[in-house]
PDB file of N, CA and C in Angstrom:
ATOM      1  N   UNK A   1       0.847  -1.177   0.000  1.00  0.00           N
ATOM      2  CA  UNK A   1       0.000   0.000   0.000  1.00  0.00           C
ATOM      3  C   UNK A   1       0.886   1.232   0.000  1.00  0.00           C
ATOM      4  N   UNK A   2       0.680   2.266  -0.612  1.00  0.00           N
ATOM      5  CA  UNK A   2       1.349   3.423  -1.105  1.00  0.00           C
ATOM      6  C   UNK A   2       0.679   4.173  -0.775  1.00  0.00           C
ATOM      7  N   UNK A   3       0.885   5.548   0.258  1.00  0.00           N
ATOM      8  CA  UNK A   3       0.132   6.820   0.283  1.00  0.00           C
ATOM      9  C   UNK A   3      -0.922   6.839   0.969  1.00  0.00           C
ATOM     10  N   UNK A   4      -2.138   6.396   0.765  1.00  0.00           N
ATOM     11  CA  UNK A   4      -3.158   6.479   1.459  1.00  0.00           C
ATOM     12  C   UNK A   4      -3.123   5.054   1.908  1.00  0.00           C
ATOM     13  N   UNK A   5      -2.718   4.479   2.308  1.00  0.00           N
ATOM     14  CA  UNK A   5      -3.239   2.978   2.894  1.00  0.00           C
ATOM     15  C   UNK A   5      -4.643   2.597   3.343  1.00  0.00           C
ATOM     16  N   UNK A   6      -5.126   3.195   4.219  1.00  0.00           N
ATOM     17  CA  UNK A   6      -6.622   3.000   4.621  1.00  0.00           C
ATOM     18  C   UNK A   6      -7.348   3.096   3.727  1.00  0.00           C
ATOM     19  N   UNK A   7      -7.207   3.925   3.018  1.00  0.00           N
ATOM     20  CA  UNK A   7      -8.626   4.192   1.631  1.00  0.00           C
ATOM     21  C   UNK A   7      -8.209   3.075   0.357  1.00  0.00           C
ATOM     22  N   UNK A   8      -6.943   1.951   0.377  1.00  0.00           N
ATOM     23  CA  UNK A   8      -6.439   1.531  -0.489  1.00  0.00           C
ATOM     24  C   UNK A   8      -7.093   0.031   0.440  1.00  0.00           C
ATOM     25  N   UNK A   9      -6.828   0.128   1.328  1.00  0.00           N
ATOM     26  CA  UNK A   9      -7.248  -1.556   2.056  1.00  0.00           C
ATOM     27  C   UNK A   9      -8.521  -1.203   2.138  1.00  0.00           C
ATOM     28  N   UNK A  10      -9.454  -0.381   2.462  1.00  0.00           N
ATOM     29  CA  UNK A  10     -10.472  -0.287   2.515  1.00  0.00           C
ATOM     30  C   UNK A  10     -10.963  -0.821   0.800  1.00  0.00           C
ATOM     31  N   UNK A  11     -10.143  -0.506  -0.012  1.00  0.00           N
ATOM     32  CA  UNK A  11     -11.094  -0.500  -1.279  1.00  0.00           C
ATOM     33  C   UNK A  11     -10.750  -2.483  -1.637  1.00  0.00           C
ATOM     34  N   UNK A  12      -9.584  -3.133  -1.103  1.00  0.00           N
ATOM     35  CA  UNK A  12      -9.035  -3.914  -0.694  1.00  0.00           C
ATOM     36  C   UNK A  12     -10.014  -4.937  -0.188  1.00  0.00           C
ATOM     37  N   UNK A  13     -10.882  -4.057   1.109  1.00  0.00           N
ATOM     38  CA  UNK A  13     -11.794  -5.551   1.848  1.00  0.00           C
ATOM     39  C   UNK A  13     -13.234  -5.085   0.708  1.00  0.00           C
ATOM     40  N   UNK A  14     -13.316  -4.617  -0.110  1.00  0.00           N
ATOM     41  CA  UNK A  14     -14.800  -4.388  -0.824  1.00  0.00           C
ATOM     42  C   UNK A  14     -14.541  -5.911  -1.966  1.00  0.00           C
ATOM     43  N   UNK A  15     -13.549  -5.839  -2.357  1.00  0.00           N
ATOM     44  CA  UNK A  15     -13.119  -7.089  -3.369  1.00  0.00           C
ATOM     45  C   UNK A  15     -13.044  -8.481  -1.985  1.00  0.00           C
ATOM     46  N   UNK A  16     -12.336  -7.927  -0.969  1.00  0.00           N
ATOM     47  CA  UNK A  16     -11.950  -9.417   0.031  1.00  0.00           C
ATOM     48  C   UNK A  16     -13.432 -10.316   0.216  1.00  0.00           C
ATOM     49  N   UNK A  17     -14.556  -8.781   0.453  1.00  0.00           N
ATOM     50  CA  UNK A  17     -15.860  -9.788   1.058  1.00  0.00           C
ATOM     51  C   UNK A  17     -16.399 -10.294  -0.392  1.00  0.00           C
ATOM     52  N   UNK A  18     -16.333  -9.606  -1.455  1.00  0.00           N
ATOM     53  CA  UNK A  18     -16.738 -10.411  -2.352  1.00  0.00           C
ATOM     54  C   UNK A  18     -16.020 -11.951  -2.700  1.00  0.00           C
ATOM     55  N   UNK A  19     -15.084 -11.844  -2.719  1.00  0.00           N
ATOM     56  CA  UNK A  19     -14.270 -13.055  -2.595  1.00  0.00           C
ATOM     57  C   UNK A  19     -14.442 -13.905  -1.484  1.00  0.00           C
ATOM     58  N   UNK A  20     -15.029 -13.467  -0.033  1.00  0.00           N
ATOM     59  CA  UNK A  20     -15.312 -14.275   0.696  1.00  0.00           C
ATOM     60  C   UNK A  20     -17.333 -14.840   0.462  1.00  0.00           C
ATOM     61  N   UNK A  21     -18.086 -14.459  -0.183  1.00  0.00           N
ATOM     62  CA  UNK A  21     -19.151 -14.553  -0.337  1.00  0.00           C
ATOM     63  C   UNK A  21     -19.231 -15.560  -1.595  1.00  0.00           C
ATOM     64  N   UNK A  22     -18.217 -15.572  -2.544  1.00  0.00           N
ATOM     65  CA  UNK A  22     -18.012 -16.272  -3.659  1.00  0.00           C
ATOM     66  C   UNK A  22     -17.833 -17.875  -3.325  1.00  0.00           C
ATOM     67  N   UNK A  23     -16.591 -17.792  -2.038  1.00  0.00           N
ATOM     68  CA  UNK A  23     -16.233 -18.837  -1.613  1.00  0.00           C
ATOM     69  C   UNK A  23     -16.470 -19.410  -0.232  1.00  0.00           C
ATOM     70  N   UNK A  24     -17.640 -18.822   0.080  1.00  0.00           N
ATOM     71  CA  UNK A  24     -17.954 -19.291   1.503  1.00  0.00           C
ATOM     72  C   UNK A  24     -17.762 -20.640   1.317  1.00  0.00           C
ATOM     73  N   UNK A  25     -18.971 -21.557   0.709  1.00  0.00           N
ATOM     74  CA  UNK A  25     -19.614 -22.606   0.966  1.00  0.00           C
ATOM     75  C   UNK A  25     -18.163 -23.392  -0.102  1.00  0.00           C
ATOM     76  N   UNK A  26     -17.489 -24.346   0.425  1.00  0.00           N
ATOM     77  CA  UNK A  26     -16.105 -25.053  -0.188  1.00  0.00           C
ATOM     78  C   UNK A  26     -17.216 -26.128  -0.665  1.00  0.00           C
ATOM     79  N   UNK A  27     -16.187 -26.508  -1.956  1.00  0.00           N
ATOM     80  CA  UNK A  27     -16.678 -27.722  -2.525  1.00  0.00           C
ATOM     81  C   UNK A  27     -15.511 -28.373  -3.202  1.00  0.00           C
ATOM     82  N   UNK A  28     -15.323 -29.698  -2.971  1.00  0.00           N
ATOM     83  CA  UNK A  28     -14.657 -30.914  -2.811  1.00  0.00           C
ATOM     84  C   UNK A  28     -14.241 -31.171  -4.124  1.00  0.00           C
ATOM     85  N   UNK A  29     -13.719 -30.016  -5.445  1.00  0.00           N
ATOM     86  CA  UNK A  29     -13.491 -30.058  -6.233  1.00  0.00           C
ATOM     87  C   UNK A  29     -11.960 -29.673  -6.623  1.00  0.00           C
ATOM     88  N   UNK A  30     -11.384 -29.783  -7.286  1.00  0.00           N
ATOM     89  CA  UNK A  30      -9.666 -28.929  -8.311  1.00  0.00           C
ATOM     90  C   UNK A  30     -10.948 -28.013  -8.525  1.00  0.00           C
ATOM     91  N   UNK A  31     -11.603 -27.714  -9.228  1.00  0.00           N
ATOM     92  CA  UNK A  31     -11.855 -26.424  -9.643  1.00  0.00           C
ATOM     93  C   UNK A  31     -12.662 -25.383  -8.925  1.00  0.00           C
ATOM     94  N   UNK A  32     -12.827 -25.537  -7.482  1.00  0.00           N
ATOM     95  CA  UNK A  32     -13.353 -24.645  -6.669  1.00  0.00           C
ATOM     96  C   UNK A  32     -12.287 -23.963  -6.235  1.00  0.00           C
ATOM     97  N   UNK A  33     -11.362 -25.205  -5.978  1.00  0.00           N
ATOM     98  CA  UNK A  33     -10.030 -24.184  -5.264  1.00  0.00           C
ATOM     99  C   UNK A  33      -8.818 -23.779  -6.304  1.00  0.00           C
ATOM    100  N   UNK A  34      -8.926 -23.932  -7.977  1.00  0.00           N
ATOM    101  CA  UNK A  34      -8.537 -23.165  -8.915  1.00  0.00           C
ATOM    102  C   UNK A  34      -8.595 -21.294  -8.906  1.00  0.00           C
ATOM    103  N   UNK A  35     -10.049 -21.914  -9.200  1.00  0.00           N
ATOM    104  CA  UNK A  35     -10.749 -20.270  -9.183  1.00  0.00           C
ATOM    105  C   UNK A  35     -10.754 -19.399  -7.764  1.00  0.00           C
ATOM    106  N   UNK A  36     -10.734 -20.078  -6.635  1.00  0.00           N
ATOM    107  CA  UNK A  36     -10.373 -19.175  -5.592  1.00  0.00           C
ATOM    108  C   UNK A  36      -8.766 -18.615  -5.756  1.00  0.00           C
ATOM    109  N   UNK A  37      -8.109 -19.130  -6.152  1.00  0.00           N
ATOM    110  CA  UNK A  37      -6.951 -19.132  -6.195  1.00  0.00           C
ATOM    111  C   UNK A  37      -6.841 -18.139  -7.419  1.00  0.00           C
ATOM    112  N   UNK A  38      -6.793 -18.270  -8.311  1.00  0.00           N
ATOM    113  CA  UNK A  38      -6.921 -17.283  -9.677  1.00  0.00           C
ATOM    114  C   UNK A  38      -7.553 -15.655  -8.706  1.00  0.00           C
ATOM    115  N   UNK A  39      -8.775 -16.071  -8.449  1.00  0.00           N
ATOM    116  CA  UNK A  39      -9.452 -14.828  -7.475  1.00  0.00           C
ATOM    117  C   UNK A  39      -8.646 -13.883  -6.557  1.00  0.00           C
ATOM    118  N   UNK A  40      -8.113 -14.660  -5.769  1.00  0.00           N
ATOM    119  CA  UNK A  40      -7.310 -14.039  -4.764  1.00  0.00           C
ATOM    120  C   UNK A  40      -5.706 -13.666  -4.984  1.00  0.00           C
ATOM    121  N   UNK A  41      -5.084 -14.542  -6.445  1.00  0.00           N
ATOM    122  CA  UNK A  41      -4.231 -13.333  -6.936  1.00  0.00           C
ATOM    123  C   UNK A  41      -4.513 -12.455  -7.611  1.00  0.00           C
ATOM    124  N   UNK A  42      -5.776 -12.414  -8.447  1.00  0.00           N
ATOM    125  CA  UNK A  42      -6.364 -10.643  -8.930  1.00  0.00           C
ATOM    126  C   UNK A  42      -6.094 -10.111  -7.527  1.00  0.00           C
ATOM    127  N   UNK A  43      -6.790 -10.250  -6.715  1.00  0.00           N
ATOM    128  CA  UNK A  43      -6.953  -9.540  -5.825  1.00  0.00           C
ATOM    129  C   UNK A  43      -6.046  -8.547  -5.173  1.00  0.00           C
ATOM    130  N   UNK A  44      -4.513  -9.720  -4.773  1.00  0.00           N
ATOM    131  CA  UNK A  44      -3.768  -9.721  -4.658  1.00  0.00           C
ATOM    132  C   UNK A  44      -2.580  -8.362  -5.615  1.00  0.00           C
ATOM    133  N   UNK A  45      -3.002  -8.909  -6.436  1.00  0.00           N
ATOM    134  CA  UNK A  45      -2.390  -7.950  -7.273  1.00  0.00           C
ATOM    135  C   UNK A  45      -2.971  -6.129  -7.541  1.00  0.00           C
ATOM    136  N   UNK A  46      -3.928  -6.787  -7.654  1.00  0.00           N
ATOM    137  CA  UNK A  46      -4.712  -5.435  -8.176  1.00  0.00           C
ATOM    138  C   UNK A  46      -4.346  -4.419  -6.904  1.00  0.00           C
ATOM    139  N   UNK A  47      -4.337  -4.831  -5.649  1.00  0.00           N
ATOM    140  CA  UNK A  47      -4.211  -3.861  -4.652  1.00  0.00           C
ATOM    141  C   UNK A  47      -2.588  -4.078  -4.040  1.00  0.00           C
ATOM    142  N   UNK A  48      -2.017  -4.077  -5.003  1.00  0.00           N
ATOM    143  CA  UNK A  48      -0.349  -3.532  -4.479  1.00  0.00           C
ATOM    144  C   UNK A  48       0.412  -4.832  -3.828  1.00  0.00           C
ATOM    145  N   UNK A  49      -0.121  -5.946  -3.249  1.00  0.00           N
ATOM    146  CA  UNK A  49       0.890  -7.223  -3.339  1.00  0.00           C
ATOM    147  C   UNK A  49       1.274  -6.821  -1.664  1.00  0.00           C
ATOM    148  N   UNK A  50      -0.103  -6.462  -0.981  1.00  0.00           N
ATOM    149  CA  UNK A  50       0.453  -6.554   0.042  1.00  0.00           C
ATOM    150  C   UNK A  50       0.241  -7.238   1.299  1.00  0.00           C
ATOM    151  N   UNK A  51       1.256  -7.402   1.812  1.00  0.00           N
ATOM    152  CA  UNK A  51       1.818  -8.795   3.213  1.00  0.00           C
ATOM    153  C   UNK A  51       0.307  -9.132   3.698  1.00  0.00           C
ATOM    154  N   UNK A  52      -0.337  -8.234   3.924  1.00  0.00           N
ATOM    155  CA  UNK A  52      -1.538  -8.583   5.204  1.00  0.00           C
ATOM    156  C   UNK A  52      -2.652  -8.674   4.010  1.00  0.00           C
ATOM    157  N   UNK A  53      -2.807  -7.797   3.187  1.00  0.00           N
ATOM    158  CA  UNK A  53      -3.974  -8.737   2.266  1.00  0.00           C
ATOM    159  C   UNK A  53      -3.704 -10.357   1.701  1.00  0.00           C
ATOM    160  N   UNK A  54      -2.850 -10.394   1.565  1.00  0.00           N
ATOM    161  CA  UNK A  54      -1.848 -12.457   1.165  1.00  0.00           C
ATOM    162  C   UNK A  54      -2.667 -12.984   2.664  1.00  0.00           C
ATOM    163  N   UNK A  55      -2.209 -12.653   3.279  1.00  0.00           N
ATOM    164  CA  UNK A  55      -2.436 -13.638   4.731  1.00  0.00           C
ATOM    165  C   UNK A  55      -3.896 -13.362   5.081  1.00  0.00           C
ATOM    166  N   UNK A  56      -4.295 -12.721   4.769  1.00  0.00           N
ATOM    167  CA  UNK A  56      -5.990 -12.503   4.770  1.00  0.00           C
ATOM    168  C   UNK A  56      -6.641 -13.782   4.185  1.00  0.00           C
ATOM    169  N   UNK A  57      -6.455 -13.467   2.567  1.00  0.00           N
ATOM    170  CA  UNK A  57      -6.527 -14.510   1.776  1.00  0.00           C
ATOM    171  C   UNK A  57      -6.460 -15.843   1.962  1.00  0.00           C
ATOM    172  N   UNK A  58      -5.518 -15.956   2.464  1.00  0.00           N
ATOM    173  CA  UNK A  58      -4.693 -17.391   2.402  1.00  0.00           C
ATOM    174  C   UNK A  58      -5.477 -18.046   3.488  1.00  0.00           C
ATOM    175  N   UNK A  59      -5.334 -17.368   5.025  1.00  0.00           N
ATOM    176  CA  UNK A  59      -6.174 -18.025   5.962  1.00  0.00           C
ATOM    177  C   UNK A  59      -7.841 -18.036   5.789  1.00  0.00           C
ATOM    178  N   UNK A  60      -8.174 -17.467   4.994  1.00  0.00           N
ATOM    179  CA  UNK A  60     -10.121 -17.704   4.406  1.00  0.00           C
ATOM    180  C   UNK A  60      -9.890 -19.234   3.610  1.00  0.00           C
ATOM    181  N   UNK A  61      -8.913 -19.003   2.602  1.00  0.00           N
ATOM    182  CA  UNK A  61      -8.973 -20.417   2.181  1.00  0.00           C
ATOM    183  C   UNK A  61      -8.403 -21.324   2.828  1.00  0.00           C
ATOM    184  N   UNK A  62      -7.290 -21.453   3.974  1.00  0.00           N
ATOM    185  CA  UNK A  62      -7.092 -22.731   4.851  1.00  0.00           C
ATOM    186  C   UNK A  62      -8.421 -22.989   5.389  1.00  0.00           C
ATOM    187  N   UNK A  63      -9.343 -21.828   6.282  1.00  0.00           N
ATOM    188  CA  UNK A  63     -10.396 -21.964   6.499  1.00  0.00           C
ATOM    189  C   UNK A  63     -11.579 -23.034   5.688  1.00  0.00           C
ATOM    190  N   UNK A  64     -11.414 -22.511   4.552  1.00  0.00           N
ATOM    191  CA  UNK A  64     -12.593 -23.488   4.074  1.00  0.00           C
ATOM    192  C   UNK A  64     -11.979 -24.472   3.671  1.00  0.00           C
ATOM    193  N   UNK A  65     -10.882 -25.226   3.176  1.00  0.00           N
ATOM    194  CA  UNK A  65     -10.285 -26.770   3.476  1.00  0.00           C
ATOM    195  C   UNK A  65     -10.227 -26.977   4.633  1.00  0.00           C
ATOM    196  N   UNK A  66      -9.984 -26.446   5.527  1.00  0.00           N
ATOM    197  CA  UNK A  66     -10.984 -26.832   7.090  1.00  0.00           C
ATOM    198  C   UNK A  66     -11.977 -27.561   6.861  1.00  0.00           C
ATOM    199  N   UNK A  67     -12.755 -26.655   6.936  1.00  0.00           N
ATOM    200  CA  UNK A  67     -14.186 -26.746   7.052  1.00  0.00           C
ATOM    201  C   UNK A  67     -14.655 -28.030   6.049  1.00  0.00           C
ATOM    202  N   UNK A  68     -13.974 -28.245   4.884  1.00  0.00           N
ATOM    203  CA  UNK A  68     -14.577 -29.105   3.976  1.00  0.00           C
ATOM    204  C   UNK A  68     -13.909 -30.590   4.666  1.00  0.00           C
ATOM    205  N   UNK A  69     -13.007 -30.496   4.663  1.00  0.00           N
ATOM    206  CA  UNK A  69     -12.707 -31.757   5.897  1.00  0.00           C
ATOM    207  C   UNK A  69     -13.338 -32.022   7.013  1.00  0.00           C
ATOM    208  N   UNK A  70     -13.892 -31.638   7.854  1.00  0.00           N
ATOM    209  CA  UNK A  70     -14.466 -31.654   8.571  1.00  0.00           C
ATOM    210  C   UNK A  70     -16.337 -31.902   8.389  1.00  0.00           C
ATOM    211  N   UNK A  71     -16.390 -31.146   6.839  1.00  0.00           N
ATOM    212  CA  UNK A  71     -17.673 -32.092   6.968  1.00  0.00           C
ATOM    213  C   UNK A  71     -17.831 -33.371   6.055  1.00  0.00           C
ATOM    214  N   UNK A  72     -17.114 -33.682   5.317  1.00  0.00           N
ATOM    215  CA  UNK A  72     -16.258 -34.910   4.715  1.00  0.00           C
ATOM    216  C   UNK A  72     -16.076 -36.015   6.166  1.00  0.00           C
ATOM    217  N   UNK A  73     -15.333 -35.691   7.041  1.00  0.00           N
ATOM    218  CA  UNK A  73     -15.222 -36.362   7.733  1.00  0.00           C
ATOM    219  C   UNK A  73     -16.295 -36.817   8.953  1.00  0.00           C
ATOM    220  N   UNK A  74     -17.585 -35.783   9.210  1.00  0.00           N
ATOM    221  CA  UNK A  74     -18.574 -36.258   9.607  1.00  0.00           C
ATOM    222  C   UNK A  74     -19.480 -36.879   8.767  1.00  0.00           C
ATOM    223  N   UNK A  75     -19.697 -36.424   7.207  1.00  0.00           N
ATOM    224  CA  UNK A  75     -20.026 -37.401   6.614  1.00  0.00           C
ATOM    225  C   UNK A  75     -20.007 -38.673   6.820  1.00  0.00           C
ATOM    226  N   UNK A  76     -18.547 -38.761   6.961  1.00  0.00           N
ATOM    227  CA  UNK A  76     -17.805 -40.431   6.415  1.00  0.00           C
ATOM    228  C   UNK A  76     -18.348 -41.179   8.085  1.00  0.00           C
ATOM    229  N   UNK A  77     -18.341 -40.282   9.213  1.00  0.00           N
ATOM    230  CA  UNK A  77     -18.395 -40.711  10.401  1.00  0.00           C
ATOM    231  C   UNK A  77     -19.952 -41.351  10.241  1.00  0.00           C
ATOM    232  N   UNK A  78     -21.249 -40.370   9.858  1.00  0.00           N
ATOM    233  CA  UNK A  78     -22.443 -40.759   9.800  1.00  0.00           C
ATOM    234  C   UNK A  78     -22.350 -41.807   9.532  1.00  0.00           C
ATOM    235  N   UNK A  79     -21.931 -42.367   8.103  1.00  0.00           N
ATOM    236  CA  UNK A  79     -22.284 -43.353   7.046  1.00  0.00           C
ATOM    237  C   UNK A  79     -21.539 -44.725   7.605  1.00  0.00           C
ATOM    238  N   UNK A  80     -20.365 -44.490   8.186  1.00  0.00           N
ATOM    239  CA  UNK A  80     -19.916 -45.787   9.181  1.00  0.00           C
ATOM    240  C   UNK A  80     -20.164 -46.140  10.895  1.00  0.00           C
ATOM    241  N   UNK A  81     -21.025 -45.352  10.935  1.00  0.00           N
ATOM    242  CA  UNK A  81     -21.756 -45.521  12.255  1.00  0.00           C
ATOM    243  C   UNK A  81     -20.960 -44.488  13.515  1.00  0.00           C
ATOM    244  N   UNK A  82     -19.964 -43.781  13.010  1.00  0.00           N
ATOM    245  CA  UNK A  82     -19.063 -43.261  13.560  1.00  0.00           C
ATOM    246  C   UNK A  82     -17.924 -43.582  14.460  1.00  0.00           C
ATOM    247  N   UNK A  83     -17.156 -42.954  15.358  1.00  0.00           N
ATOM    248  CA  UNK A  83     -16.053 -43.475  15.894  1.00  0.00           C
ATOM    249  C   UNK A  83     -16.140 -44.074  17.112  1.00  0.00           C
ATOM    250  N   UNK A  84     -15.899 -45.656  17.239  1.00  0.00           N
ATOM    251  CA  UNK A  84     -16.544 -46.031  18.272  1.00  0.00           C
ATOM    252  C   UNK A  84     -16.016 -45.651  19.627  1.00  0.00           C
ATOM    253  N   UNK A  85     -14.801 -44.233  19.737  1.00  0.00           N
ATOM    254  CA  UNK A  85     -14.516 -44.165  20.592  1.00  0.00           C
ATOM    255  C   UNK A  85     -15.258 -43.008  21.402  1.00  0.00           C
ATOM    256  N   UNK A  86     -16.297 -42.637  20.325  1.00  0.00           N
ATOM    257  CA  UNK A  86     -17.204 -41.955  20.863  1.00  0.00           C
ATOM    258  C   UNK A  86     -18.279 -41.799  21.507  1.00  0.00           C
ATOM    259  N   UNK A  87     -18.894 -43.656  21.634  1.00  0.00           N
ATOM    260  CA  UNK A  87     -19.303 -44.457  22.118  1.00  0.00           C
ATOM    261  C   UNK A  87     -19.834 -44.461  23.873  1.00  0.00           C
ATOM    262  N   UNK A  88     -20.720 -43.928  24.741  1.00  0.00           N
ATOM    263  CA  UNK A  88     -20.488 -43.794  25.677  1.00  0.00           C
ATOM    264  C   UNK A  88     -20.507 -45.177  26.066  1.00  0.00           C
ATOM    265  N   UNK A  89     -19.594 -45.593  27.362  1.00  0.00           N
ATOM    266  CA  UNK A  89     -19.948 -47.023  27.384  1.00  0.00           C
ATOM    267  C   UNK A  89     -21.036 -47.026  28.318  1.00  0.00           C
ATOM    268  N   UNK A  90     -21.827 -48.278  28.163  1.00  0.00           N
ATOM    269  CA  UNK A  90     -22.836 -48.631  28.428  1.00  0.00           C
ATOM    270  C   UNK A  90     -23.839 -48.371  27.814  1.00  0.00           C
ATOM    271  N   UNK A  91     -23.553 -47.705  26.429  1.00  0.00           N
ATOM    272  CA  UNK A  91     -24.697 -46.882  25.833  1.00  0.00           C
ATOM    273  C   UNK A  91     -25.393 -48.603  24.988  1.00  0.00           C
TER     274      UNK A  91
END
């Protein structure tokens, strides 16, 4: 950011929430996390290549490979009766 910084990150999170509204909901595809990726270096770029918008970015999308693991993995838990160590005993 050059000069005005605030009015430059500000114009910065108007593209970030769109990019986060685009990619809320993750899907278990190469090409969901292509295009986020393509997305967030426009982004990236367009507003000066800087340190804290990258790490913005980057942790929304660790976030949603989170999140998609996690419901992948309760999925998988439903469908095999789940982990029997979750099991209360005596249940």
């Amino acid at each position: 950011m050059q000069n005005n910084g605030l009015s430059e990150f500000a114009a910065f999170m108007s593209d970030f929430w769109k990019f986060i509204k685009d990619f809320w909901i993750p899907e278990d595809t190469d090409e969901y996390f292509e295009k986020a990726v393509r997305a967030s270096d426009e982004i990236y770029f367009r507003h000066g290549k800087d340190k804290l918008m990258a790490e913005l970015m980057v942790t929304f999308l660790k976030n949603r490979e989170k999140m998609l693991h996690e419901q992948t993995d309760a999925q998988a838990a439903g469908k095999t009766g789940g982990n029997r160590s979750e099991v209360p005993v005596g249940a």
